[in-house]
N, C-alpha and C. Protein backbone atom coordinates (compact mmCIF):
# COMPACT_ATOMS: atom_id res chain seq x y z
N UNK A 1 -35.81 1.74 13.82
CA UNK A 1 -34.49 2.31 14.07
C UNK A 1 -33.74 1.35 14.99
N UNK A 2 -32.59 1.04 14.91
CA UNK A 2 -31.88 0.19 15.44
C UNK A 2 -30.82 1.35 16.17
N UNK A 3 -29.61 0.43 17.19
CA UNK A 3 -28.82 0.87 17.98
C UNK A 3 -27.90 1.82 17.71
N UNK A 4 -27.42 1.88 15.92
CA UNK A 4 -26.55 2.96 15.49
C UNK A 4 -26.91 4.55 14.43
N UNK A 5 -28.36 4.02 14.65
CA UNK A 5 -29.44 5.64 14.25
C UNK A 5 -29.44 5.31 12.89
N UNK A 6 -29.24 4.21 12.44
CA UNK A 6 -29.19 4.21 10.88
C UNK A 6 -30.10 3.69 10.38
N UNK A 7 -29.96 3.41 9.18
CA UNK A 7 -30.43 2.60 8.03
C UNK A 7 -30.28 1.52 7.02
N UNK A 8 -30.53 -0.04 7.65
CA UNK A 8 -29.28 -0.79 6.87
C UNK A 8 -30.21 -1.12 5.29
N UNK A 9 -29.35 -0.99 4.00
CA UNK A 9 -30.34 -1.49 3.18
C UNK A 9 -29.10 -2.33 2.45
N UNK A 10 -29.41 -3.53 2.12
CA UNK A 10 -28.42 -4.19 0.91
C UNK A 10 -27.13 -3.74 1.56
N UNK A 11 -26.65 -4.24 2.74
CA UNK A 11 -25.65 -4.28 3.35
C UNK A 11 -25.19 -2.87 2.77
N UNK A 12 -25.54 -2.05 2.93
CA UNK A 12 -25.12 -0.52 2.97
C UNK A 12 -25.27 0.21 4.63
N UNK A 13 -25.19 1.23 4.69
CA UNK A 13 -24.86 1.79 6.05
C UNK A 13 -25.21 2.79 6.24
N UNK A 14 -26.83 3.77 6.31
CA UNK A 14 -26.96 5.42 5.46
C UNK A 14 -26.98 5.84 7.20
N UNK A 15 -26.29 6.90 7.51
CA UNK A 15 -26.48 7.23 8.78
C UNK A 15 -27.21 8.45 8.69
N UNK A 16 -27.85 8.93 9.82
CA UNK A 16 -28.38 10.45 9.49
C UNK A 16 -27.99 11.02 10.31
N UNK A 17 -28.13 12.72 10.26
CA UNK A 17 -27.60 13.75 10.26
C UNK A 17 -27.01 13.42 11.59
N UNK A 18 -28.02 13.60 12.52
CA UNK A 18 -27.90 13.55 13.79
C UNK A 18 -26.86 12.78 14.50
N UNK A 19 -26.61 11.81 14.26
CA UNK A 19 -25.79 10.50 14.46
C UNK A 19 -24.33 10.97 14.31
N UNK A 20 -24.15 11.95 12.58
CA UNK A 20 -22.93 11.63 12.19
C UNK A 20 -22.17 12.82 12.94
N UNK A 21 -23.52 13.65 13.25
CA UNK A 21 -22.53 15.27 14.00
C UNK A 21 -21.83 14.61 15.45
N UNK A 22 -22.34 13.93 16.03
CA UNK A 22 -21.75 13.06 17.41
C UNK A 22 -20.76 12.43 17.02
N UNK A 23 -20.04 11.85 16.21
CA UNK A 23 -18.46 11.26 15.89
C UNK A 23 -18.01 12.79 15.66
N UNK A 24 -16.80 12.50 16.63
CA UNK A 24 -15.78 13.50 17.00
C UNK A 24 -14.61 13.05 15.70
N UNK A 25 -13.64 13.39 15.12
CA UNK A 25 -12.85 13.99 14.74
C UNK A 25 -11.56 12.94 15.31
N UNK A 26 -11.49 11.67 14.79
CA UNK A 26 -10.52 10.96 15.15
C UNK A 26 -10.84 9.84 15.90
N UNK A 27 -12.34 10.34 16.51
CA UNK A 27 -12.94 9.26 17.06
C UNK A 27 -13.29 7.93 16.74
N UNK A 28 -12.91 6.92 17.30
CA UNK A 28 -13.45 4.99 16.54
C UNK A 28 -14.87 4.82 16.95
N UNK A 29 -15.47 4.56 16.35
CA UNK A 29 -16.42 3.96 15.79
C UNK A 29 -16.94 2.45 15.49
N UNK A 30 -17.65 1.63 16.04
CA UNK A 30 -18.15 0.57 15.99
C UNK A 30 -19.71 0.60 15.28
N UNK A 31 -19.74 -0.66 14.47
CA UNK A 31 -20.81 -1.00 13.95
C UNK A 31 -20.91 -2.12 13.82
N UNK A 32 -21.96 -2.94 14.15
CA UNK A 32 -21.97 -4.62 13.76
C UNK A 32 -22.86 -4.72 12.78
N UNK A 33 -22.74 -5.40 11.28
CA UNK A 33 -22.79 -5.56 10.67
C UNK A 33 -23.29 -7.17 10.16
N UNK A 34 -24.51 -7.38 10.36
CA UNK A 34 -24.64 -8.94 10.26
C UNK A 34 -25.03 -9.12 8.51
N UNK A 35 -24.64 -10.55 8.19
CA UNK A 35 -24.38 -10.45 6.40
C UNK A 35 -24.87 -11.96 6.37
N UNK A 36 -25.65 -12.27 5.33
CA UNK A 36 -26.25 -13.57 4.95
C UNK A 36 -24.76 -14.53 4.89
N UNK A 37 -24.94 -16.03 5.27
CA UNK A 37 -23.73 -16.89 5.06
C UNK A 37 -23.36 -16.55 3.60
N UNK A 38 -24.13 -16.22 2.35
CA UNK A 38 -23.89 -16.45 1.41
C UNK A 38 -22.90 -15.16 0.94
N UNK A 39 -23.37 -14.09 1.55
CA UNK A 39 -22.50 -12.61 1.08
C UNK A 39 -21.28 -12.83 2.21
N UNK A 40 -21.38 -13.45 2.74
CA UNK A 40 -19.86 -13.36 4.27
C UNK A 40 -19.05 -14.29 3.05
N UNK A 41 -19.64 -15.31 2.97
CA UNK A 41 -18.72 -16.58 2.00
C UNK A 41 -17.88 -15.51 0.74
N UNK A 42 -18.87 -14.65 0.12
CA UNK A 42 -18.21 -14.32 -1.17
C UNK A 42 -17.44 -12.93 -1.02
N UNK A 43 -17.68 -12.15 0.62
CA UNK A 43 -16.69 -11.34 0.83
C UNK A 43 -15.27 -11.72 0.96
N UNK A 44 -15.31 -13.01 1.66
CA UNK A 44 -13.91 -13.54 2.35
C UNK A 44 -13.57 -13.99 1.00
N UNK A 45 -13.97 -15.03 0.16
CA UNK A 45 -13.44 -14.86 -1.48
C UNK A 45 -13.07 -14.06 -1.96
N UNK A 46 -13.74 -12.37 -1.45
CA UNK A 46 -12.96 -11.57 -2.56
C UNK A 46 -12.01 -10.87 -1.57
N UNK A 47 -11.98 -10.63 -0.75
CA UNK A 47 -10.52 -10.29 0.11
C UNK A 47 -9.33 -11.71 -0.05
N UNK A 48 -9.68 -12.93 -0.01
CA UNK A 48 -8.92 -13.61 -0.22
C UNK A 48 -7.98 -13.78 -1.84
N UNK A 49 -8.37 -13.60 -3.13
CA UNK A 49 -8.11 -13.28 -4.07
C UNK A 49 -7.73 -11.75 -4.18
N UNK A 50 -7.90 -10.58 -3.43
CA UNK A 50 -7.31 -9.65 -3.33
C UNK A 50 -6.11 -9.30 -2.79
N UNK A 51 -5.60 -10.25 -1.86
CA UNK A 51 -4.58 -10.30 -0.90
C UNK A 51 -3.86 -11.31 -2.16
N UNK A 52 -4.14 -12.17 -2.56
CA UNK A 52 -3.38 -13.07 -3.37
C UNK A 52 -2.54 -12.31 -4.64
N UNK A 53 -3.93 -11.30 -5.13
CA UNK A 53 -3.06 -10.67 -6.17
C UNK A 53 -1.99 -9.59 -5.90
N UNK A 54 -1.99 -9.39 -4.88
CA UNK A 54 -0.96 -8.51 -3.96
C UNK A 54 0.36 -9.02 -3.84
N UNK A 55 0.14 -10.21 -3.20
CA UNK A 55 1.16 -11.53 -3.08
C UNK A 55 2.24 -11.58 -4.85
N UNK A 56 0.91 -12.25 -5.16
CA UNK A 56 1.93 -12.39 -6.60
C UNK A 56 2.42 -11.44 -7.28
N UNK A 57 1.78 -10.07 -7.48
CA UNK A 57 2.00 -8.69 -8.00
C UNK A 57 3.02 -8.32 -7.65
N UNK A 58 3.59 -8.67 -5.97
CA UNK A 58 5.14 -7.94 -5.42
C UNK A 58 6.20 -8.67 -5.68
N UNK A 59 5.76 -10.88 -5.84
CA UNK A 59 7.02 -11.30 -6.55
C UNK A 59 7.22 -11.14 -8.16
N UNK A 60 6.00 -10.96 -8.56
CA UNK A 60 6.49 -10.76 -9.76
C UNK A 60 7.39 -9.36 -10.25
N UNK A 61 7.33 -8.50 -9.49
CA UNK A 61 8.06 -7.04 -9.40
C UNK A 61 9.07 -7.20 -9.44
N UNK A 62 9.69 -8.20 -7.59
CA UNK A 62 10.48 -8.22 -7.49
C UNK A 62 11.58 -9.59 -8.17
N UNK A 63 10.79 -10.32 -9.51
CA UNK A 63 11.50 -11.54 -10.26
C UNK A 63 12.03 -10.64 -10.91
N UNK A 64 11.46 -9.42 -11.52
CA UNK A 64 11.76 -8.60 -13.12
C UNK A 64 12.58 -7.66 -12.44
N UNK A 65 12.87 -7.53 -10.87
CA UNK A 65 14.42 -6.80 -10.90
C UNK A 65 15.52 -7.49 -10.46
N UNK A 66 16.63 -7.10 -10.80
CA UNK A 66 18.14 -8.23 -9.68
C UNK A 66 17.98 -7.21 -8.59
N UNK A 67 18.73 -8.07 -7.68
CA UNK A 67 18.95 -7.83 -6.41
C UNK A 67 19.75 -6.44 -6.47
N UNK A 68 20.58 -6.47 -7.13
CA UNK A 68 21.84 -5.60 -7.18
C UNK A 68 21.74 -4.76 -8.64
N UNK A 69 21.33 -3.49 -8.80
CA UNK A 69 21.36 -2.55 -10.08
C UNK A 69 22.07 -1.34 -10.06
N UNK A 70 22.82 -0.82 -11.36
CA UNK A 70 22.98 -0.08 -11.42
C UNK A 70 22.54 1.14 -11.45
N UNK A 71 22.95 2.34 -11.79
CA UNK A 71 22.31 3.24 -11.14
C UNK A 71 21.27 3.62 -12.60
N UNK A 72 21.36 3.73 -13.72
CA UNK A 72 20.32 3.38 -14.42
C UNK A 72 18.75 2.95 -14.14
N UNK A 73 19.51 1.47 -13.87
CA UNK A 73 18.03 -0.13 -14.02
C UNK A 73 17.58 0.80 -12.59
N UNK A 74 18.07 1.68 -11.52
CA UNK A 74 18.07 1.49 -9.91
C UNK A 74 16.67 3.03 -10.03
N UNK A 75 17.15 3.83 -11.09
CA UNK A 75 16.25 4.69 -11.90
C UNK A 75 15.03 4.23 -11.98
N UNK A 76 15.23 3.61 -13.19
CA UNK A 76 13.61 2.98 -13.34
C UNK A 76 13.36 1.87 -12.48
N UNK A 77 13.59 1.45 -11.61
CA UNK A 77 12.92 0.54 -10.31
C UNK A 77 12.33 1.60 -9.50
N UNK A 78 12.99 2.82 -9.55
CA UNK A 78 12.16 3.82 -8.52
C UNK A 78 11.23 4.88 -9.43
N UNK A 79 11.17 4.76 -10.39
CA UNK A 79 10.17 5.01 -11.49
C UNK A 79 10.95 6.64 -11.51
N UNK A 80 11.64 7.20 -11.60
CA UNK A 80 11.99 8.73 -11.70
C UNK A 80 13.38 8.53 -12.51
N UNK A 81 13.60 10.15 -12.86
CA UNK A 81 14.71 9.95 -13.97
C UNK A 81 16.07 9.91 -13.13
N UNK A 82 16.92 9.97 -14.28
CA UNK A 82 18.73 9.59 -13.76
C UNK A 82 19.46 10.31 -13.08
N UNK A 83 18.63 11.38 -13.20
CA UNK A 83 19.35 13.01 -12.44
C UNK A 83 18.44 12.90 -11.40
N UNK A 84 17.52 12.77 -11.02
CA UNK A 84 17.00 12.74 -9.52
C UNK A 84 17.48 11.84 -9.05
N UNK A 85 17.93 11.06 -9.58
CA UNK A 85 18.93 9.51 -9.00
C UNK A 85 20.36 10.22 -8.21
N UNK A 86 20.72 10.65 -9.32
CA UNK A 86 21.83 11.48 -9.26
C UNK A 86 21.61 12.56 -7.83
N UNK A 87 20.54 13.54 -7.40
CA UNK A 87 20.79 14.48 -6.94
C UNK A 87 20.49 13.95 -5.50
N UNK A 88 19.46 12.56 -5.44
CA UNK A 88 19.33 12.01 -3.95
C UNK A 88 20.18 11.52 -3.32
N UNK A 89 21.46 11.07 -4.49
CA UNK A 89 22.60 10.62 -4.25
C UNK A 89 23.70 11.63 -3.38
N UNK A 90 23.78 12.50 -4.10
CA UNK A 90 24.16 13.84 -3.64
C UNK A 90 23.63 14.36 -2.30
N UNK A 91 22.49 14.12 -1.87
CA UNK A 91 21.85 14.74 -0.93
C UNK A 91 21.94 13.84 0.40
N UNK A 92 22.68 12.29 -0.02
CA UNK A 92 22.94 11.06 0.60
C UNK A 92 21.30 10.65 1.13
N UNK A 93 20.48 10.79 0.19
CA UNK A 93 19.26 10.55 0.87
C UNK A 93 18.63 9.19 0.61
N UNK A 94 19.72 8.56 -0.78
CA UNK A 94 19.26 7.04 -1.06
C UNK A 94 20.59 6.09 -0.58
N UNK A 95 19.95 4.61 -0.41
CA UNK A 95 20.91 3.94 -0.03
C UNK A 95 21.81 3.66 -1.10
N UNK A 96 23.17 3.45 -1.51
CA UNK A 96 24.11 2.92 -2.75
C UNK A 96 25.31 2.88 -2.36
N UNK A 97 25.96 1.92 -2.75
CA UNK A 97 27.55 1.44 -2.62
C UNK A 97 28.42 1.96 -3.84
N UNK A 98 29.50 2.77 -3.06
CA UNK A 98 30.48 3.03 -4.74
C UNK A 98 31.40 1.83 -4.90
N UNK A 99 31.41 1.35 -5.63
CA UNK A 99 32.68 -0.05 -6.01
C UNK A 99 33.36 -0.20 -6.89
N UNK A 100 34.77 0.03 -7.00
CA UNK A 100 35.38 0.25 -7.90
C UNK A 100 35.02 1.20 -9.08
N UNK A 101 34.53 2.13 -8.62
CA UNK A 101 34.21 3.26 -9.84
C UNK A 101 32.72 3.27 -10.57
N UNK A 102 32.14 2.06 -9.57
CA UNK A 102 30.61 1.85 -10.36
C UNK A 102 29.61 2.06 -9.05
N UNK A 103 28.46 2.35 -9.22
CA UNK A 103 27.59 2.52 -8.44
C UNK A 103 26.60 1.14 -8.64
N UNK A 104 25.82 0.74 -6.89
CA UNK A 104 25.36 -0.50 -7.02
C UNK A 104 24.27 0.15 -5.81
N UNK A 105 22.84 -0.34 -6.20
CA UNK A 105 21.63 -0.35 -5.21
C UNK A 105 21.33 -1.54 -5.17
N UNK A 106 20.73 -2.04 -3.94
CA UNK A 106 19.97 -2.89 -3.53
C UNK A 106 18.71 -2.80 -3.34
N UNK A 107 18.22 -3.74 -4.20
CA UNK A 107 16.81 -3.39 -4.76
C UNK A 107 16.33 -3.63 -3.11
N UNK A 108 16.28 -4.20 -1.82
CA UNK A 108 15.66 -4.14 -0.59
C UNK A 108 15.72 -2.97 0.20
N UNK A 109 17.47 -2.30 0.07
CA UNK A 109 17.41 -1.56 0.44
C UNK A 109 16.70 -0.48 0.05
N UNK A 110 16.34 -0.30 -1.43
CA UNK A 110 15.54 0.90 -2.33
C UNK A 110 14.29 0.87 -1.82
N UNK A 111 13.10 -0.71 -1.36
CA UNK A 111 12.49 -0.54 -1.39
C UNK A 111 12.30 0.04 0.49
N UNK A 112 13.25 -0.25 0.71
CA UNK A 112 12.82 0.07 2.42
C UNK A 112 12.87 1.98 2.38
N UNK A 113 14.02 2.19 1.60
CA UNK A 113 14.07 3.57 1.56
C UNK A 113 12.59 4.45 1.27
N UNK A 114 12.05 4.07 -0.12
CA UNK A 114 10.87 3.93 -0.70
C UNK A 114 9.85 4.30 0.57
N UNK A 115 9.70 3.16 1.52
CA UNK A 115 8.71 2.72 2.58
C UNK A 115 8.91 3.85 3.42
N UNK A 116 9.81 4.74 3.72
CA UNK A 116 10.28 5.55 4.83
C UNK A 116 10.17 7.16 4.10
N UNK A 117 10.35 7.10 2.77
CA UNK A 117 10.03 8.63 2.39
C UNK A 117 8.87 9.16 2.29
């Protein structure tokens, strides 16, 4: 038995009973975790290619929209239909400019809105 009451097998983590009733409810938690050079090497590979496809996944999102959409294209950028477009509008709960009789979102501002609801 080691320092955190557990059980390490194949970089797994089995804790028992006893151990897990003592973490409180919001409480942090430490564990050190030692990993062969060879599994550390191919973790940081796969967090590194995970973060990458993240990277490219959000410009490529944001190549396939303009900056500036109508209230339509501004629809399907926020994946919901034209009348919930319509009624958040109403409710002034999304960002949009009226201009000359046309409605215009900013795809940054949509997504910050997005980030905050």
């Amino acid at each position: 038995m080691n320092y955190y009451d557990g059980v390490q097998r194949k970089s797994k983590i089995y804790f028992f009973e006893p151990f897990s009733k003592k973490i409180k409810e919001g409480e942090n938690v430490q564990a050190e975790i030692k990993l062969s050079p060879e599994l550390e090497d191919a973790l940081k590979a796969a967090i590194n290619t995970a973060a990458q496809k993240i990277v490219d996944d959000s410009k490529s999102k944001n190549n396939k929209w303009p900056m500036y959409m109508n209230k339509g294209t501004a629809a399907k950028y926020l994946g919901i239909s034209y009348n919930t477009l319509s009624t958040w509008m109403d409710e002034e709960k999304v960002p949009y400019k009226h201009i000359a009789g046309s409605y215009r979102f900013n795809r940054n501002d949509l997504d910050k809105f997005m980030a905050t609801e």
